[in-house]
PDB file of N, CA and C in Angstrom:
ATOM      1  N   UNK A   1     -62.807  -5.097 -55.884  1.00  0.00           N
ATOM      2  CA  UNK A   1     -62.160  -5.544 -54.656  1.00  0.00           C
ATOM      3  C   UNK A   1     -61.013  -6.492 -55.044  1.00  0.00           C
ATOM      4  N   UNK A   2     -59.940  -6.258 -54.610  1.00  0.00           N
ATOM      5  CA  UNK A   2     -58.556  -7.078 -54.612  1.00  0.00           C
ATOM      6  C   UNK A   2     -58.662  -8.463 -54.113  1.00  0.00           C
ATOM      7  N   UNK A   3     -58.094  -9.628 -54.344  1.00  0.00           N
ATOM      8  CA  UNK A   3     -58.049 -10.794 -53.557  1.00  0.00           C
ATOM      9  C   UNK A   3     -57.624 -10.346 -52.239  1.00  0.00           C
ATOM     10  N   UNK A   4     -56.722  -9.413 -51.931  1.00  0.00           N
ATOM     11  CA  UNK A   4     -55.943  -9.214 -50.901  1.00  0.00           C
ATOM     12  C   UNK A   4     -57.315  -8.772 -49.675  1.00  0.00           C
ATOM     13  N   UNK A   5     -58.090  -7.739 -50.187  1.00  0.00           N
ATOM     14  CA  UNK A   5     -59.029  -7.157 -49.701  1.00  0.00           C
ATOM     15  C   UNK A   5     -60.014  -8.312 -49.143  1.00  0.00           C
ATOM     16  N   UNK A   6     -60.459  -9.436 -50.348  1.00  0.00           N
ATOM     17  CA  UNK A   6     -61.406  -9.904 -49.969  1.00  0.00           C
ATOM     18  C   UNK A   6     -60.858 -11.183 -48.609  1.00  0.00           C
ATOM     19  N   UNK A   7     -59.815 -11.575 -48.668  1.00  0.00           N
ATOM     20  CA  UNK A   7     -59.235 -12.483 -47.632  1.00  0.00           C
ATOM     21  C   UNK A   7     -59.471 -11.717 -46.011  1.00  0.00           C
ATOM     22  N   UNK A   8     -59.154 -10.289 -46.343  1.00  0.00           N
ATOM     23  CA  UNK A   8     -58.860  -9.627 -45.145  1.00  0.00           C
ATOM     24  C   UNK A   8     -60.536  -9.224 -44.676  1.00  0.00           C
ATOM     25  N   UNK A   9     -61.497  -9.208 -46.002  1.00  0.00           N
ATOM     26  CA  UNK A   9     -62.741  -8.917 -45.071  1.00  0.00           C
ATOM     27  C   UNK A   9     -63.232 -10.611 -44.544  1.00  0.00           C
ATOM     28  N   UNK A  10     -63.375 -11.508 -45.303  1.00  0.00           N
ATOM     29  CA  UNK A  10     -63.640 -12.842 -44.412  1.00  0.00           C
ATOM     30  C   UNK A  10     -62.698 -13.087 -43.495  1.00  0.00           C
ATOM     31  N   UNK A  11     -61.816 -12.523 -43.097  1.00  0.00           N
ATOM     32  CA  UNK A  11     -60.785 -12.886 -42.183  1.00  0.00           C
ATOM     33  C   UNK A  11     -61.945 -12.249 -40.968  1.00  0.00           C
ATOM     34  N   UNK A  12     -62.047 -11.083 -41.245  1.00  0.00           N
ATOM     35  CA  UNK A  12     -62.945  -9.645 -40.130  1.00  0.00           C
ATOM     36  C   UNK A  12     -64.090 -11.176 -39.718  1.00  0.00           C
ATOM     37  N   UNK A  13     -64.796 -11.162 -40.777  1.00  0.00           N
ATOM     38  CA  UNK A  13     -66.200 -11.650 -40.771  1.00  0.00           C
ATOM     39  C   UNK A  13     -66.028 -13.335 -39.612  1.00  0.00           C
ATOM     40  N   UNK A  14     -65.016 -14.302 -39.637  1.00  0.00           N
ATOM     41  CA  UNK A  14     -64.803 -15.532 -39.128  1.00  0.00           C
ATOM     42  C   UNK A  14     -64.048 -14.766 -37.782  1.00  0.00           C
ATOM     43  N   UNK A  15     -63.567 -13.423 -37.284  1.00  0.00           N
ATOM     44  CA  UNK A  15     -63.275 -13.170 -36.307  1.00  0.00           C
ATOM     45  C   UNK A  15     -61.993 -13.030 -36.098  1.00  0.00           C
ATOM     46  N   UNK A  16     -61.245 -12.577 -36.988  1.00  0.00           N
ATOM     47  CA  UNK A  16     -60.099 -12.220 -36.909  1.00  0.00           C
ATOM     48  C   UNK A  16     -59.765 -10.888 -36.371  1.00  0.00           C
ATOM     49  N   UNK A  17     -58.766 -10.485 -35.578  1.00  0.00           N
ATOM     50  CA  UNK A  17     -58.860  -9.584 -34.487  1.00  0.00           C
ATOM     51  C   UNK A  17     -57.425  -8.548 -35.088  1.00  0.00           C
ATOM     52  N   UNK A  18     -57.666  -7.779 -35.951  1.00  0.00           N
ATOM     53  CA  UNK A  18     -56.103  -6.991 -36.204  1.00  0.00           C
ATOM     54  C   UNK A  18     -55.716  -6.744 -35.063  1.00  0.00           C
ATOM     55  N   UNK A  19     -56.079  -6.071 -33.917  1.00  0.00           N
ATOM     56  CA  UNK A  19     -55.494  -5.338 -33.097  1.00  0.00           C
ATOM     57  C   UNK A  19     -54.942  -6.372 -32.396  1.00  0.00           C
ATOM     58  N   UNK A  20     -54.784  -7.347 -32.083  1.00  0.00           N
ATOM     59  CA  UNK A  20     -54.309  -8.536 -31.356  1.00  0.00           C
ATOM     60  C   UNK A  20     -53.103  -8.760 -31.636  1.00  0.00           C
ATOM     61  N   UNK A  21     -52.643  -8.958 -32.803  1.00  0.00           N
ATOM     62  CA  UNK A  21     -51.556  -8.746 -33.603  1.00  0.00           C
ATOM     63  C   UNK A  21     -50.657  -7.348 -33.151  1.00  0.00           C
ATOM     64  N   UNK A  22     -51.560  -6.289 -33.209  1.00  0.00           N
ATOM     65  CA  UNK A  22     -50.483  -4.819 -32.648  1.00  0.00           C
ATOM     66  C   UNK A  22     -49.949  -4.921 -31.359  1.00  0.00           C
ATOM     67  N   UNK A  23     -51.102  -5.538 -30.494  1.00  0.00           N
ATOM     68  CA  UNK A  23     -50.950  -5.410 -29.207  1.00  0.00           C
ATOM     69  C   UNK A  23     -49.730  -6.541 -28.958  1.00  0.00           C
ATOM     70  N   UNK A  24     -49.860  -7.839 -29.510  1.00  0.00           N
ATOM     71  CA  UNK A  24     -48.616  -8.519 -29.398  1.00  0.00           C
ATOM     72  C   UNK A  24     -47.275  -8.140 -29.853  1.00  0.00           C
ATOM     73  N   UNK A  25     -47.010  -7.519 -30.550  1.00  0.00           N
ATOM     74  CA  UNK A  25     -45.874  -6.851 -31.582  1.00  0.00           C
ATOM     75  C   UNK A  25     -45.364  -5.905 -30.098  1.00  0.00           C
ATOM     76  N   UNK A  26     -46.201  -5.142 -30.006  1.00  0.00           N
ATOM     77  CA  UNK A  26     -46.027  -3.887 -28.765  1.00  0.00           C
ATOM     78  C   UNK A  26     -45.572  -4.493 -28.036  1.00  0.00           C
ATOM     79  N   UNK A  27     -45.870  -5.519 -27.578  1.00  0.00           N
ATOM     80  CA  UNK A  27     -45.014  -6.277 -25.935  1.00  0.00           C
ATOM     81  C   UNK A  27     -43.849  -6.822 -26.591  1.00  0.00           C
ATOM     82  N   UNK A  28     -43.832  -7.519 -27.658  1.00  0.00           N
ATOM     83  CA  UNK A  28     -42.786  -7.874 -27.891  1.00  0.00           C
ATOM     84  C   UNK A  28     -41.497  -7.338 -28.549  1.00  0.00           C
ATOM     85  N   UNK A  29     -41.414  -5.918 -28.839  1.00  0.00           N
ATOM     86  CA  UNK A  29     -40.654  -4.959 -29.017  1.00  0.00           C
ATOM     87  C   UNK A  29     -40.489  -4.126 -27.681  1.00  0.00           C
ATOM     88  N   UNK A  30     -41.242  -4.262 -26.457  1.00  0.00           N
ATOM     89  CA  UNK A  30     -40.589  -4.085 -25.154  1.00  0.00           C
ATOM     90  C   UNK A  30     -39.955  -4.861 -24.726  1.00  0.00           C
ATOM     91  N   UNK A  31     -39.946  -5.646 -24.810  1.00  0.00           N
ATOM     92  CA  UNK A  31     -38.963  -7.020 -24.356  1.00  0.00           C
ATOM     93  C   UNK A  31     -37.530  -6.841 -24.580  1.00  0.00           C
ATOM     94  N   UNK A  32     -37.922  -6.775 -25.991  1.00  0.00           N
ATOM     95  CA  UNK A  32     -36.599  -7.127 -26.764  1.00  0.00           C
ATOM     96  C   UNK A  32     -35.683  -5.520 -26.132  1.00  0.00           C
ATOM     97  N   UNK A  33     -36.667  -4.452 -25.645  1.00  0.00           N
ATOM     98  CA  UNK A  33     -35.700  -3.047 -25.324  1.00  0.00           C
ATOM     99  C   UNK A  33     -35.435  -3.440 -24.368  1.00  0.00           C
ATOM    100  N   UNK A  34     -35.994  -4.474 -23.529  1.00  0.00           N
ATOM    101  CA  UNK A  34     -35.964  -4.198 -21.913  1.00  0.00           C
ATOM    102  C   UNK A  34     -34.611  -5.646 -21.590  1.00  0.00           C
ATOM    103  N   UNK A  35     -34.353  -6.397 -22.478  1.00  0.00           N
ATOM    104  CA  UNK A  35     -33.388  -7.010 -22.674  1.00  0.00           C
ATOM    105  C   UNK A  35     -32.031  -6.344 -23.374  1.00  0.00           C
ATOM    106  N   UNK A  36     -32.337  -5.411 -24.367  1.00  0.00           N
ATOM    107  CA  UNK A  36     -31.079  -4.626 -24.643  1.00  0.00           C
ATOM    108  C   UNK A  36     -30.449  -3.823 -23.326  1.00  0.00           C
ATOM    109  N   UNK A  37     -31.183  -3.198 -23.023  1.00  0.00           N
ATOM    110  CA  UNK A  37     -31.051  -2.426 -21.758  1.00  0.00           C
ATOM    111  C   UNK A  37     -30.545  -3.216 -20.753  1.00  0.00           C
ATOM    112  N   UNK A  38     -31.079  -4.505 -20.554  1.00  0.00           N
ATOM    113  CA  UNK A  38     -30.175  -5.314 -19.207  1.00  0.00           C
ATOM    114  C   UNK A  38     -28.756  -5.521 -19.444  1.00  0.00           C
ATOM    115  N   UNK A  39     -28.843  -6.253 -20.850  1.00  0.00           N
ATOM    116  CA  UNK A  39     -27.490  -6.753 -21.412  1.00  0.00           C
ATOM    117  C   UNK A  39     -26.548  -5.229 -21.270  1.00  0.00           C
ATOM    118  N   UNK A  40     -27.122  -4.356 -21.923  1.00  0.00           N
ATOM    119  CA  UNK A  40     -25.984  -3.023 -21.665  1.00  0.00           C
ATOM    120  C   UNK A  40     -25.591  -3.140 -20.215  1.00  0.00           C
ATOM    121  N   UNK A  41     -26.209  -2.787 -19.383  1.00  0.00           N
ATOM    122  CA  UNK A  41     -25.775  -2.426 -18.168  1.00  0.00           C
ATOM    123  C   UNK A  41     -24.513  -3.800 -17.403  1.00  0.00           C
ATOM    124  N   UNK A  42     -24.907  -4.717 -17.825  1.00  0.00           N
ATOM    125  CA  UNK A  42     -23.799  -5.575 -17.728  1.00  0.00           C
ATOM    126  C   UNK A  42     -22.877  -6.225 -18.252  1.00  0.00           C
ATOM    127  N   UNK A  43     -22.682  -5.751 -19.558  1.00  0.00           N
ATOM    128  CA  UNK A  43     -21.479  -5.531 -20.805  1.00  0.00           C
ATOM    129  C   UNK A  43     -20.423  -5.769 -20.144  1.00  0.00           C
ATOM    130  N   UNK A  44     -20.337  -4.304 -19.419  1.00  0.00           N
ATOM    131  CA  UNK A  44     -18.555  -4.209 -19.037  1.00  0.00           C
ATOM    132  C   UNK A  44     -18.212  -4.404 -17.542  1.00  0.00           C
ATOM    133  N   UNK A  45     -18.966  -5.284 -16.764  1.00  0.00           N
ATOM    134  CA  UNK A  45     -18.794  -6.322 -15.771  1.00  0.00           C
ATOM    135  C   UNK A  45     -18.453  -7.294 -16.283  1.00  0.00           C
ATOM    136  N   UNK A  46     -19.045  -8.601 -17.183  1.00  0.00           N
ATOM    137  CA  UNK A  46     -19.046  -9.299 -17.709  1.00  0.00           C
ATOM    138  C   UNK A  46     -17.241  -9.302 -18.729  1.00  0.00           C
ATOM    139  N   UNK A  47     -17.059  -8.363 -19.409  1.00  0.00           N
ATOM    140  CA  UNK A  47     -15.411  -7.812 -20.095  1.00  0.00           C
ATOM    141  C   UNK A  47     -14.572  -7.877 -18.707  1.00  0.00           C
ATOM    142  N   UNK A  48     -14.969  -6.910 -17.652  1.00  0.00           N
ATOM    143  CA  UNK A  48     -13.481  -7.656 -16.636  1.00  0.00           C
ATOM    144  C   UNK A  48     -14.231  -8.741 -15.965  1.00  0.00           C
ATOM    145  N   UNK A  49     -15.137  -9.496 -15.968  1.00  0.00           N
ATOM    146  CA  UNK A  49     -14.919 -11.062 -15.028  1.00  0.00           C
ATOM    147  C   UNK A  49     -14.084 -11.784 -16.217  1.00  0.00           C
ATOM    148  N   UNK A  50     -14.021 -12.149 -17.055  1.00  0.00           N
ATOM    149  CA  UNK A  50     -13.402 -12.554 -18.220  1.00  0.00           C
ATOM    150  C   UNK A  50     -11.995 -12.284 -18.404  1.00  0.00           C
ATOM    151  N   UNK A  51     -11.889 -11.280 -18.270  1.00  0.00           N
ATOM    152  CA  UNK A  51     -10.423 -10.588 -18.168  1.00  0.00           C
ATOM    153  C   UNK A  51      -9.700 -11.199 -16.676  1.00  0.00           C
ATOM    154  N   UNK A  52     -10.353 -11.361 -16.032  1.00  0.00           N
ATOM    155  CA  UNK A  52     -10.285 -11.839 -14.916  1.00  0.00           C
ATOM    156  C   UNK A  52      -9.839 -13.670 -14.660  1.00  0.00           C
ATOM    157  N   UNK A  53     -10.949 -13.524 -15.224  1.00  0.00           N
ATOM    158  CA  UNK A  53     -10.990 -15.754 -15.556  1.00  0.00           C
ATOM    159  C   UNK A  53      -9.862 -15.793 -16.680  1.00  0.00           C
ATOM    160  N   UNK A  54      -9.225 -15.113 -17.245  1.00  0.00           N
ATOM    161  CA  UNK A  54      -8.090 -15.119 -18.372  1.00  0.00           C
ATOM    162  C   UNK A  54      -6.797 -14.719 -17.814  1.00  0.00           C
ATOM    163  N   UNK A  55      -6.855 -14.222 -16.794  1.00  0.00           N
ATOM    164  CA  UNK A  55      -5.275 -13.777 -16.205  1.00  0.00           C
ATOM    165  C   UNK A  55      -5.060 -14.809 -15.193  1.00  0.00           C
ATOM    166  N   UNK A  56      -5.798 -15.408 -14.718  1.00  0.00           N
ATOM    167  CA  UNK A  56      -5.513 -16.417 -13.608  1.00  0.00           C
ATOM    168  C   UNK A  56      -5.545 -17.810 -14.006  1.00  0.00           C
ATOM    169  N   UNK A  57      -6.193 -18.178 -15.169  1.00  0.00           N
ATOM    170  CA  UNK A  57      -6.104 -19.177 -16.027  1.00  0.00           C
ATOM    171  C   UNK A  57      -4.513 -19.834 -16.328  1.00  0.00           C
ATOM    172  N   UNK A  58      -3.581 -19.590 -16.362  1.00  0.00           N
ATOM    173  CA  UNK A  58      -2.752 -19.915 -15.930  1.00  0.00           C
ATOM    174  C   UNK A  58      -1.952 -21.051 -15.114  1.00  0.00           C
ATOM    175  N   UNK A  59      -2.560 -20.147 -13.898  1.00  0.00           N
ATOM    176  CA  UNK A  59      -2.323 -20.907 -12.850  1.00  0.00           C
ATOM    177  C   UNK A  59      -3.267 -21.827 -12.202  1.00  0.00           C
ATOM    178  N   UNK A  60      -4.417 -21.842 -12.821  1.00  0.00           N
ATOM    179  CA  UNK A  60      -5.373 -22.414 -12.336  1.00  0.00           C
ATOM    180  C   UNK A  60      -4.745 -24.043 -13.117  1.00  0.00           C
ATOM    181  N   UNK A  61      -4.648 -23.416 -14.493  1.00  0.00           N
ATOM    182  CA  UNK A  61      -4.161 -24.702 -15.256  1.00  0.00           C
ATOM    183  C   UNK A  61      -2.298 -25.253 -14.570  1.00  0.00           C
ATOM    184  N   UNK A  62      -2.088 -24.456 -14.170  1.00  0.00           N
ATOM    185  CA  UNK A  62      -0.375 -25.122 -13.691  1.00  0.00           C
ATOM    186  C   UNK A  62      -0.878 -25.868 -12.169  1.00  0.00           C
ATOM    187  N   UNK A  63      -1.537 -25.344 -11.428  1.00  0.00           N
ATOM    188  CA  UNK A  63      -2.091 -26.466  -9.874  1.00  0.00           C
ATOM    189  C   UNK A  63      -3.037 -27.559 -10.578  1.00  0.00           C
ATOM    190  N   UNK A  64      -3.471 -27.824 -11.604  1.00  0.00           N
ATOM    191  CA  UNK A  64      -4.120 -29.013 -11.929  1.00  0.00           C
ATOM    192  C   UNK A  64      -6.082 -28.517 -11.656  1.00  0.00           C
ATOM    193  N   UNK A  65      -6.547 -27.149 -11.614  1.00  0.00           N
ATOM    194  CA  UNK A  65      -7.846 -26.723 -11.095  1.00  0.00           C
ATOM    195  C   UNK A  65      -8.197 -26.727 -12.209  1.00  0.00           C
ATOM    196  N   UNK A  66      -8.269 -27.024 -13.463  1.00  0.00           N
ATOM    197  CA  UNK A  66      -9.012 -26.777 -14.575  1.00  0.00           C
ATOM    198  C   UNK A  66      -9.854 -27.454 -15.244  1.00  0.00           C
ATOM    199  N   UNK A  67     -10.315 -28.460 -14.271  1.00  0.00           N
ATOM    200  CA  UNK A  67     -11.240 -29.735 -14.774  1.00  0.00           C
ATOM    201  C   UNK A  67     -12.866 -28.552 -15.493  1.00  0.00           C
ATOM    202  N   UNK A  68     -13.174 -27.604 -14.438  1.00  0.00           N
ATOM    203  CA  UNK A  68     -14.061 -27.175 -14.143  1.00  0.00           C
ATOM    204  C   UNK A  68     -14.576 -25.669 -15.309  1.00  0.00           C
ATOM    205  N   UNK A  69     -12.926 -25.297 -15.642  1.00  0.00           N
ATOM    206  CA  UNK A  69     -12.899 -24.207 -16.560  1.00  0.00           C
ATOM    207  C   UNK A  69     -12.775 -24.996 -17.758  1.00  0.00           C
ATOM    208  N   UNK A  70     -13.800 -24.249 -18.638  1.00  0.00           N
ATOM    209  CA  UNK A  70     -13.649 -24.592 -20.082  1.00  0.00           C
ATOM    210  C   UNK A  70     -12.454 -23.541 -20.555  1.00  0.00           C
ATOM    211  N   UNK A  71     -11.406 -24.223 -21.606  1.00  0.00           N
ATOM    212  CA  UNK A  71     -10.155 -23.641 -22.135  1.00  0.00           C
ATOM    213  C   UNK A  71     -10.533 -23.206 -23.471  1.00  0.00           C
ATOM    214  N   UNK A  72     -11.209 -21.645 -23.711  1.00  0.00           N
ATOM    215  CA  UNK A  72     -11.782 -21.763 -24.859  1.00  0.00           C
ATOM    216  C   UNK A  72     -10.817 -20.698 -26.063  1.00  0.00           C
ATOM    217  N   UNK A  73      -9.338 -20.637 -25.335  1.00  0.00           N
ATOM    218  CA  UNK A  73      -8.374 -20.024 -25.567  1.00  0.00           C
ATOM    219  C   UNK A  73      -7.529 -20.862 -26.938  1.00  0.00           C
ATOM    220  N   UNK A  74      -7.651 -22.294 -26.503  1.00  0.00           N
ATOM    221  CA  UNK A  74      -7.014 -23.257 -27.434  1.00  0.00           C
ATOM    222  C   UNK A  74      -7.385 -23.745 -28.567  1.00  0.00           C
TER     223      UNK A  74
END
């Protein structure tokens, strides 16, 4: 028997639960899809509000409104 082996059977024996471990992994690789998936869908909303807050920036900064916008252009 390997050291590796024997850690993993007293691990069994004091109640160590492999599947607990899978089952957490599993949710947490849905997450992480179910967050890719949000972020996609609002990618290229997010590209024109930006595009947006960048063309009017300008003038926001020439009337004195720019306390509020961060200038992350400069």
């Amino acid at each position: 028997m390997t050291v590796g082996e024997l850690v993993y059977k007293q691990a069994i024996e004091q109640g160590y639960n492999p599947d607990f471990l899978k089952g957490l992994a599993y949710n947490i690789d849905n997450s992480i899809e179910t967050y890719k998936k949000a972020f996609e869908t609002y990618r290229e909303p997010l590209k024109r509000f930006n595009s947006t807050v960048d063309s009017i920036r300008p003038q926001l900064k020439k009337n004195g409104r720019n306390k509020s916008i961060k200038d992350s252009k400069e």
